[in-house]
Protein backbone atom coordinates (compact mmCIF):
# COMPACT_ATOMS: atom_id res chain seq x y z
CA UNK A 1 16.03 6.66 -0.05
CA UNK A 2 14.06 4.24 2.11
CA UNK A 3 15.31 0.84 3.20
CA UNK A 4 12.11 -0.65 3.41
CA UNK A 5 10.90 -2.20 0.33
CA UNK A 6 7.48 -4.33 -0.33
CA UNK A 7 7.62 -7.63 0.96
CA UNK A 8 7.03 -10.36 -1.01
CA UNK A 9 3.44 -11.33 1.18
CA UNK A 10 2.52 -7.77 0.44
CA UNK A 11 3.45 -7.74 -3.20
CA UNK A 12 1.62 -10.78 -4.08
CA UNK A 13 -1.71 -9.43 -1.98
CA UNK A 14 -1.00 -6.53 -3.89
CA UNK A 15 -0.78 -8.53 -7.57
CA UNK A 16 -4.28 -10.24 -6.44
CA UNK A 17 -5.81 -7.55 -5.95
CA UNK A 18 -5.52 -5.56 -9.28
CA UNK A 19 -5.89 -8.64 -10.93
CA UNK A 20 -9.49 -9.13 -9.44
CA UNK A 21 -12.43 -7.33 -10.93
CA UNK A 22 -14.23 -6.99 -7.72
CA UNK A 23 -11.35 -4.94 -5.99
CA UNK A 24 -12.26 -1.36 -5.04
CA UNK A 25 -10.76 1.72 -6.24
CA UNK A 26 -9.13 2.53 -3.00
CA UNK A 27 -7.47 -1.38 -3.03
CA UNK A 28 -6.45 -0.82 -6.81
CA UNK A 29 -4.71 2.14 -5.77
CA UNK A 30 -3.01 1.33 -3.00
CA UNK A 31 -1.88 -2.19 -4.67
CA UNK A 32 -0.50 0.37 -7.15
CA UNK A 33 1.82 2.11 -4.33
CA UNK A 34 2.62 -0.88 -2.64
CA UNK A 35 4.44 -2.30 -6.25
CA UNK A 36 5.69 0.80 -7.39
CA UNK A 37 7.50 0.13 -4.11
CA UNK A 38 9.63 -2.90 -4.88
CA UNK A 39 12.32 -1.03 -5.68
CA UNK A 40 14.44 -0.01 -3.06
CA UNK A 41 14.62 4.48 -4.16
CA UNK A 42 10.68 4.43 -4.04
CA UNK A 43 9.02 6.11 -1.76
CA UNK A 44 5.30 6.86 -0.71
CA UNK A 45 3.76 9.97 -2.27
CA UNK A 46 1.90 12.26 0.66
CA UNK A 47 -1.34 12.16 -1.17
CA UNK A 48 -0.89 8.04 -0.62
CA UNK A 49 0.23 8.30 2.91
CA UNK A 50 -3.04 10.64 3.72
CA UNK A 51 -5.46 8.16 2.13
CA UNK A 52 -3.42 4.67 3.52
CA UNK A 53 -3.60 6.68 7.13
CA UNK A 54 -7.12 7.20 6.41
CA UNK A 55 -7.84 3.30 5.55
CA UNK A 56 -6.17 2.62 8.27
CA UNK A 57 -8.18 5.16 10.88
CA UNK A 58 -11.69 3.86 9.86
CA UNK A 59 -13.92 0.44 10.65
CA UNK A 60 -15.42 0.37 7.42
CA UNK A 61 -12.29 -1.25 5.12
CA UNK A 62 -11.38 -4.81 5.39
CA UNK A 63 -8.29 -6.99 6.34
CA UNK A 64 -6.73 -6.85 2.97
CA UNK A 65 -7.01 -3.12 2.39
CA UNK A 66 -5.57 -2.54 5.57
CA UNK A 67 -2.87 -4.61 5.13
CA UNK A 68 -1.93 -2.61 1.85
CA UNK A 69 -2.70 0.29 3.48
CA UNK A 70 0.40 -0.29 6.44
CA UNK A 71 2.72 -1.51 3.50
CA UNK A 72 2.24 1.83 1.81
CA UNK A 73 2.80 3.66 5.32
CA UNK A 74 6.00 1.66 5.82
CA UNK A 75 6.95 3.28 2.28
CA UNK A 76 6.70 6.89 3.43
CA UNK A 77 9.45 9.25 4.06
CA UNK A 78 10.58 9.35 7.17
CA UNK A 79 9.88 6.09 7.90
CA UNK A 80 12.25 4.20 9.87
């Protein structure tokens, strides 16, 4: 089980985001991990951890999606 949880900056980002029609599939996906995450047994899938490591690795995504990107890191297994 992993002791990290979304914070509440992170959930609220994450909220935004779906809720906005200009947010791109990779945002919309990782705001999806990031509040499947508020509960405190969730953890991140390794599909998700690949794809937030590879947000994370390039120049070409924004502040935001980065942002979601370390929350759903923090989620992973093995995480500490």
């Amino acid at each position: 089980m992993s002791k990290n949880i979304s914070s509440t900056r992170t959930t609220k980002i994450a909220v935004k985001t779906l809720q906005n029609s200009t947010s791109s599939s990779i945002q919309k996906s990782l705001a999806g991990s990031v509040l499947s995450q508020v509960s405190p047994n969730k953890t991140t899938s390794k599909k998700m951890a690949v794809k937030a490591s590879e947000v994370l690795n390039s120049f070409k995504y924004s502040k935001t999606t980065k942002s979601l990107a370390g929350s759903v890191l923090e989620q992973a297994k093995g995480n500490k």
